[in-house]
C-alpha atoms as a PDB file:
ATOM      1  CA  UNK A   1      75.836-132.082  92.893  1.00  0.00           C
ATOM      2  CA  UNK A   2      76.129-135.225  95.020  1.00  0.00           C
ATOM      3  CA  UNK A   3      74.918-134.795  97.432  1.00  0.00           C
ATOM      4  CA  UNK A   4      71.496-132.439  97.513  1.00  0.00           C
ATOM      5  CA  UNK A   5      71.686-131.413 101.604  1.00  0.00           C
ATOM      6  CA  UNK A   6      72.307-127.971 102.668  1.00  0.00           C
ATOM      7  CA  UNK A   7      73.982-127.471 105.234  1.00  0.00           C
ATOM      8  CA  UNK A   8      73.655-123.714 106.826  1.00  0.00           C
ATOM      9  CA  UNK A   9      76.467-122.571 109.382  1.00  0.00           C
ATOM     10  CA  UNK A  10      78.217-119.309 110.247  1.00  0.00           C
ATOM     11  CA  UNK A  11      80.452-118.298 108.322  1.00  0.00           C
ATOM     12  CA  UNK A  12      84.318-118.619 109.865  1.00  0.00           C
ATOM     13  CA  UNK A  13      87.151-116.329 108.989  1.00  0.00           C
ATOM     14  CA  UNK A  14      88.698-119.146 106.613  1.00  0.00           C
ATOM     15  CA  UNK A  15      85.273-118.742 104.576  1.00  0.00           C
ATOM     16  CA  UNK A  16      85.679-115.657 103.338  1.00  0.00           C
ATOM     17  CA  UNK A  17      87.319-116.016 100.291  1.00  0.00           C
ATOM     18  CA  UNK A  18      84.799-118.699  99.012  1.00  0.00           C
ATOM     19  CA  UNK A  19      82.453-116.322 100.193  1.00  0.00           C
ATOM     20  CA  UNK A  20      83.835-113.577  97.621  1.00  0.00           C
ATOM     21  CA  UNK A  21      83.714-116.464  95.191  1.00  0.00           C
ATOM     22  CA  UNK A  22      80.078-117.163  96.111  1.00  0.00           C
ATOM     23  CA  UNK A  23      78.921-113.396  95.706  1.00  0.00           C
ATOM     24  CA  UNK A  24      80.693-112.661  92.448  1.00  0.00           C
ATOM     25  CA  UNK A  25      79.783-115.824  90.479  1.00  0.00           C
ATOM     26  CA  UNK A  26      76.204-115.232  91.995  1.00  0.00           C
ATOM     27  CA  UNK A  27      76.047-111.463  91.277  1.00  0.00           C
ATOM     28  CA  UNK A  28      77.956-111.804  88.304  1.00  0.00           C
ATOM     29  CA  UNK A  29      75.190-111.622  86.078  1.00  0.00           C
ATOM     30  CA  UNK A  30      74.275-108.132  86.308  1.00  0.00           C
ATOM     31  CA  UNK A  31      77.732-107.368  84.862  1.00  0.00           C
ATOM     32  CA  UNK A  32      75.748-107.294  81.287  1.00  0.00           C
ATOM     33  CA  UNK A  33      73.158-105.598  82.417  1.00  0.00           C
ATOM     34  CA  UNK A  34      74.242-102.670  83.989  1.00  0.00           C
ATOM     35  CA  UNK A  35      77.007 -99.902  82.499  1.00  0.00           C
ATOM     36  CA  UNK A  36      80.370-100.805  83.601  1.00  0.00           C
ATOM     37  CA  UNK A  37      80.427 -97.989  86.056  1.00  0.00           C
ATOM     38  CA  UNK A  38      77.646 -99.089  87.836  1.00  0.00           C
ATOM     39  CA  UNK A  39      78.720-102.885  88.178  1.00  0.00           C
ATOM     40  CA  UNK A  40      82.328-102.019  89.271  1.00  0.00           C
ATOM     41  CA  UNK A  41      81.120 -99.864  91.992  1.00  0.00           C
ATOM     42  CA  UNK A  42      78.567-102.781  92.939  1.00  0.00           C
ATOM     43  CA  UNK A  43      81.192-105.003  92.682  1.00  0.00           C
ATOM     44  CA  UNK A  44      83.708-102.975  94.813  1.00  0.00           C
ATOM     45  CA  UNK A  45      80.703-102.411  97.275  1.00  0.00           C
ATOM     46  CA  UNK A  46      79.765-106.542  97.461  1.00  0.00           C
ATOM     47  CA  UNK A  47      83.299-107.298  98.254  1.00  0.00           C
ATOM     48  CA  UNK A  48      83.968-104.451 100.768  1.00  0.00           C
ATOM     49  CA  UNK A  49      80.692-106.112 102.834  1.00  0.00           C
ATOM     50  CA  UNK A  50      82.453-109.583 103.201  1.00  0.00           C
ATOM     51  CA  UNK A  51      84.390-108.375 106.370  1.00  0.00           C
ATOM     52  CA  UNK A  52      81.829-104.986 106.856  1.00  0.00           C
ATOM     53  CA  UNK A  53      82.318-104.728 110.670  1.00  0.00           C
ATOM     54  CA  UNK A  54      78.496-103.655 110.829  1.00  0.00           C
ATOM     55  CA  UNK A  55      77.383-107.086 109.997  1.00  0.00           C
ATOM     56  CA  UNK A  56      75.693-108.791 112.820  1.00  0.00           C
ATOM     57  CA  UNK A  57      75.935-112.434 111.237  1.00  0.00           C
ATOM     58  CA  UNK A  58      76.878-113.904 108.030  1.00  0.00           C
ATOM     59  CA  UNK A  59      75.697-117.748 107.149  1.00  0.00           C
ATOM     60  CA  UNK A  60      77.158-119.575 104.471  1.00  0.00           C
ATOM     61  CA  UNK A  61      75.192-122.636 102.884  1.00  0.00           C
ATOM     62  CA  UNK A  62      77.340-125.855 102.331  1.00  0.00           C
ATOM     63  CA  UNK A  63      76.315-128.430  99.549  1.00  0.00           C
ATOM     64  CA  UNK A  64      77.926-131.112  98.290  1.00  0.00           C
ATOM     65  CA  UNK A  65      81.014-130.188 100.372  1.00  0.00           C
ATOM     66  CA  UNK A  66      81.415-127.025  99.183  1.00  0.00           C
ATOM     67  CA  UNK A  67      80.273-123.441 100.094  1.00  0.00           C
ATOM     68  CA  UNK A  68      77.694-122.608  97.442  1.00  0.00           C
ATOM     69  CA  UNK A  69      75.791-119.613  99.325  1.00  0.00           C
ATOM     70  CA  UNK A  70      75.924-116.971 101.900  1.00  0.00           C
ATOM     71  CA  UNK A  71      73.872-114.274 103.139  1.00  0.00           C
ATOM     72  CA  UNK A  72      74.744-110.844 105.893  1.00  0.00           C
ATOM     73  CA  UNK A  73      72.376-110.147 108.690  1.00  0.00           C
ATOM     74  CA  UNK A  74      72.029-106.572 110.144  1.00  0.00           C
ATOM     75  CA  UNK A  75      70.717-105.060 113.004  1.00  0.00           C
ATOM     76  CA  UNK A  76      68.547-101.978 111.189  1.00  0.00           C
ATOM     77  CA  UNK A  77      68.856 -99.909 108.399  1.00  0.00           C
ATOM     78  CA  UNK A  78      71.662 -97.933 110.003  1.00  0.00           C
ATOM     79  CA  UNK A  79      74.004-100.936 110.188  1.00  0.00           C
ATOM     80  CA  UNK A  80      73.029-102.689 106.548  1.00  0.00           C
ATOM     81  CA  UNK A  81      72.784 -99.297 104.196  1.00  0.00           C
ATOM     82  CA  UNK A  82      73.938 -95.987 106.950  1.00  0.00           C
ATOM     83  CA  UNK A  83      70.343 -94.866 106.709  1.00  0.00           C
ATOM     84  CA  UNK A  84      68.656 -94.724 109.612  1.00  0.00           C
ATOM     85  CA  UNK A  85      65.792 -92.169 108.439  1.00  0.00           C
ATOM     86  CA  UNK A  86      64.349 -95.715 106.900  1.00  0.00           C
ATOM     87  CA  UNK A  87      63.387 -96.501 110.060  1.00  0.00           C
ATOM     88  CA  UNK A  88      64.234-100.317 110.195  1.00  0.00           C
ATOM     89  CA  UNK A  89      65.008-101.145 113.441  1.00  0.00           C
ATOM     90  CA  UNK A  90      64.638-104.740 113.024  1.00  0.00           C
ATOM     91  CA  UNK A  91      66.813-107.223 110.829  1.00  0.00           C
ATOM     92  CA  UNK A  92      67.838-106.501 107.258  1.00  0.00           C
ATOM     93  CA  UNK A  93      69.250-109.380 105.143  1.00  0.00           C
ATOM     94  CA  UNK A  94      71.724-108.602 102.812  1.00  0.00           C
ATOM     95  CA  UNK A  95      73.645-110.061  99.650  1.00  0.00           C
ATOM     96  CA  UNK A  96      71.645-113.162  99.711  1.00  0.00           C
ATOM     97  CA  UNK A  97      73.949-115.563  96.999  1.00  0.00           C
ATOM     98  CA  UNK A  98      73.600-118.526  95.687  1.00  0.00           C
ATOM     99  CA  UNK A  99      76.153-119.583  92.648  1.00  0.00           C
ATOM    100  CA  UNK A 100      74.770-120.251  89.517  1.00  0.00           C
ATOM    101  CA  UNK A 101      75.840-123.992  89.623  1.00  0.00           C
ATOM    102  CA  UNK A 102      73.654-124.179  93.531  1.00  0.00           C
ATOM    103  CA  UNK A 103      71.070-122.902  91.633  1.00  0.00           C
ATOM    104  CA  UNK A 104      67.857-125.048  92.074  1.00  0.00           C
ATOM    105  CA  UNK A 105      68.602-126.631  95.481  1.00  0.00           C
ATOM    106  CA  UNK A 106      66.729-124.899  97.803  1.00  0.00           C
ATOM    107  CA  UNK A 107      70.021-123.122  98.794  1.00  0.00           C
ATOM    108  CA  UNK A 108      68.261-119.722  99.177  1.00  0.00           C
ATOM    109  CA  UNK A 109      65.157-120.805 100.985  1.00  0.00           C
ATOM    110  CA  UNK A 110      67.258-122.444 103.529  1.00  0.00           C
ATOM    111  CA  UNK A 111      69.588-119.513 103.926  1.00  0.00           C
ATOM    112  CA  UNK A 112      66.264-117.337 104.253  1.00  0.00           C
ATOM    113  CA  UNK A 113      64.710-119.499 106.447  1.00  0.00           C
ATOM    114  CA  UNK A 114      67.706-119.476 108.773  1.00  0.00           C
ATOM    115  CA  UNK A 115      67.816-115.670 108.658  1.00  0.00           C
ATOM    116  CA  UNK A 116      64.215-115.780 110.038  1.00  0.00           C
ATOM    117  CA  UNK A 117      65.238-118.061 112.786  1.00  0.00           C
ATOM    118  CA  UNK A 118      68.168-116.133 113.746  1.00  0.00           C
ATOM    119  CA  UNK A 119      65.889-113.083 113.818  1.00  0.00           C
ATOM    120  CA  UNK A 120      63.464-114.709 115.596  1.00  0.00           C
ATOM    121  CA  UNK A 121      65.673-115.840 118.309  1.00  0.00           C
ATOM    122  CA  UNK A 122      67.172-111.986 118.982  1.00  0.00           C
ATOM    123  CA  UNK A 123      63.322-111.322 119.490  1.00  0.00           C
ATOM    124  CA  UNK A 124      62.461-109.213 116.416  1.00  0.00           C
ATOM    125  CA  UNK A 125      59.133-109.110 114.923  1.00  0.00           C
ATOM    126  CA  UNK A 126      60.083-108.982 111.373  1.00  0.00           C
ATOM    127  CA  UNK A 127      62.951-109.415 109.147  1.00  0.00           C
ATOM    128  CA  UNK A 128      63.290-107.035 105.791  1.00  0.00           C
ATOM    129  CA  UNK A 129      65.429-106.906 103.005  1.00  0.00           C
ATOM    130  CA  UNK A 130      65.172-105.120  99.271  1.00  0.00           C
ATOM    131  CA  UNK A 131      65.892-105.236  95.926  1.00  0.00           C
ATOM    132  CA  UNK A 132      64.887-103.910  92.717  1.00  0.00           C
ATOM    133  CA  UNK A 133      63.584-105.076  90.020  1.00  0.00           C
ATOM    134  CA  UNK A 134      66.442-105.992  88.099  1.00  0.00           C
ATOM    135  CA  UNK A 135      66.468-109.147  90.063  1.00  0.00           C
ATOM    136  CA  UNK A 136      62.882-110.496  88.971  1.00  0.00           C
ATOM    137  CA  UNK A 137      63.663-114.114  89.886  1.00  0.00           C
ATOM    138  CA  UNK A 138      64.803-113.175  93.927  1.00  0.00           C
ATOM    139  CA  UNK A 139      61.523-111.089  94.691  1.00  0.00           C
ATOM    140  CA  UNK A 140      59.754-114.076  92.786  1.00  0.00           C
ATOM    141  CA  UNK A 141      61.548-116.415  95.668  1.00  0.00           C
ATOM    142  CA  UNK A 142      60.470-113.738  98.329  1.00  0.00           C
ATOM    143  CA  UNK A 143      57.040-112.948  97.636  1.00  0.00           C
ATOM    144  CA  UNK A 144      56.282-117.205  97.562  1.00  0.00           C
ATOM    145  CA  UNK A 145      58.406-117.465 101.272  1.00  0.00           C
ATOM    146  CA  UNK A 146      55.684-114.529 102.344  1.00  0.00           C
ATOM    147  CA  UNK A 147      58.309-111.689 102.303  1.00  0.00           C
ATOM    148  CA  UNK A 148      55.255-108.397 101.664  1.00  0.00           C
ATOM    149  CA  UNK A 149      56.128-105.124  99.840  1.00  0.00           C
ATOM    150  CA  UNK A 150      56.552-102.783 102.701  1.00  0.00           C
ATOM    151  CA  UNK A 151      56.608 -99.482 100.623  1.00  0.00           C
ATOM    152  CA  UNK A 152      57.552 -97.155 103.017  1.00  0.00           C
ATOM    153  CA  UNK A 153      60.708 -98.425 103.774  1.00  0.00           C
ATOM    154  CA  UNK A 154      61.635 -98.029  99.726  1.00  0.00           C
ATOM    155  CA  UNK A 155      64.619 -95.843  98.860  1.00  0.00           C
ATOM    156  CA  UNK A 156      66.408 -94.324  95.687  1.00  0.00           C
ATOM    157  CA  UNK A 157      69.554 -95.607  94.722  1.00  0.00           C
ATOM    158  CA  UNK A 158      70.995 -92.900  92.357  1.00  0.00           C
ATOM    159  CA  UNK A 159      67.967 -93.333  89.376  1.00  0.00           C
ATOM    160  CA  UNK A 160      66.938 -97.233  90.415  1.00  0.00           C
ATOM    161  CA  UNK A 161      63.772 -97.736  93.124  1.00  0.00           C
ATOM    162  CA  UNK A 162      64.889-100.218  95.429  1.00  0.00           C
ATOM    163  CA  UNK A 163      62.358-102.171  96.459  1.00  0.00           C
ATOM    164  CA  UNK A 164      61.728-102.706 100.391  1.00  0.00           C
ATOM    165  CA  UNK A 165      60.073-106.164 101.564  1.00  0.00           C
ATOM    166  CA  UNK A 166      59.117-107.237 105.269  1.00  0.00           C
ATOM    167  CA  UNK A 167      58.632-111.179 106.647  1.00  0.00           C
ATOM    168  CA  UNK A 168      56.209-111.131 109.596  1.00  0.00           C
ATOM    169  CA  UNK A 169      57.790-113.875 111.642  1.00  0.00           C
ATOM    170  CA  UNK A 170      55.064-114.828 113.763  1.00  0.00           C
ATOM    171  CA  UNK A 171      53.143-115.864 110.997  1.00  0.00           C
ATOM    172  CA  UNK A 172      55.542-117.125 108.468  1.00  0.00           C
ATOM    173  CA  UNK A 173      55.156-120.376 106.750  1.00  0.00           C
ATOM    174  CA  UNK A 174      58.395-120.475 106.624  1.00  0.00           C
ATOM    175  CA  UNK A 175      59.007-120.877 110.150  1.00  0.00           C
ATOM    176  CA  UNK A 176      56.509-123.475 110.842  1.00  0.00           C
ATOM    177  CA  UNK A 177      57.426-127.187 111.739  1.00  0.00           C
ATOM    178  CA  UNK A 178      55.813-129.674 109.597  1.00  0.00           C
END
């Protein structure tokens, strides 16, 4: 890449199809890892949230002239996963991508960081998200932005524990100006 600034902005309707792009080329690489069931209905379920109507606000991250990374915001845990006995009430970020040629930017960071901001700004407290371990490298990226295990807010996902994580945003690093 060119040139190395990312650029985050919401994502417009013209985006989406870059955005698909984004998400499979990023998610892509659990297609070896898990049984073909299980990554066609992930894959059927990544592409159905591009234009989920429960999304409250989907970035995309621009480098180089190109879209390279996106991320969904929702409003609880209603809106991102129809459970609301989790509780979350707060902002969930979802499908955080990054494409495996963006890799190494800081195109995730900045996409997290403007998450944070956004979820700032509509007054919440924190900002959560989850995963499981399958993706070792993401809740490597999470744990160093200050993202902390919040265990009750794990769930089951047929046999796999996903795991929850919660930003405090008054005290994130991530947040602060330098």
């Amino acid at each position: 890449m060119s040139d190395t600034a990312v650029i985050i902005r919401n994502a417009e309707l013209e985006d989406l199809d870059a955005t698909r792009e984004v998400l499979i080329d990023a998610y892509g690489q659990y297609e070896q890892v898990l049984p073909e069931a299980a990554w066609n209905q992930y894959k059927e379920s990544i592409l159905e949230s591009v234009e989920g109507a429960a999304t409250k606000a989907r970035l995309v991250a621009v480098l180089g002239g190109r879209i390279v990374g996106s991320v969904f915001l929702f409003d609880s845990s209603e809106a991102a996963y129809g459970r609301p006995e989790l509780q979350i009430h707060s902002p969930i970020i979802r499908l955080l991508a990054v494409s495996q040629t963006a890799r190494g930017f800081g195109v995730a960071t900045e996409l997290i960081r403007a998450s944070a901001k956004l979820a700032k700004e509509w007054g919440a407290e924190t900002l959560h998200l989850h995963t499981s371990d399958m993706m070792d490298s993401a809740v490597r990226l999470y744990e160093r932005l200050g993202f902390e295990r919040a265990f009750d807010k794990d769930l089951m996902n047929g046999e796999t524990l996903v795991k929850s994580y919660r930003l405090q945003l008054k005290e994130a690093s991530l947040l602060q100006v330098t």
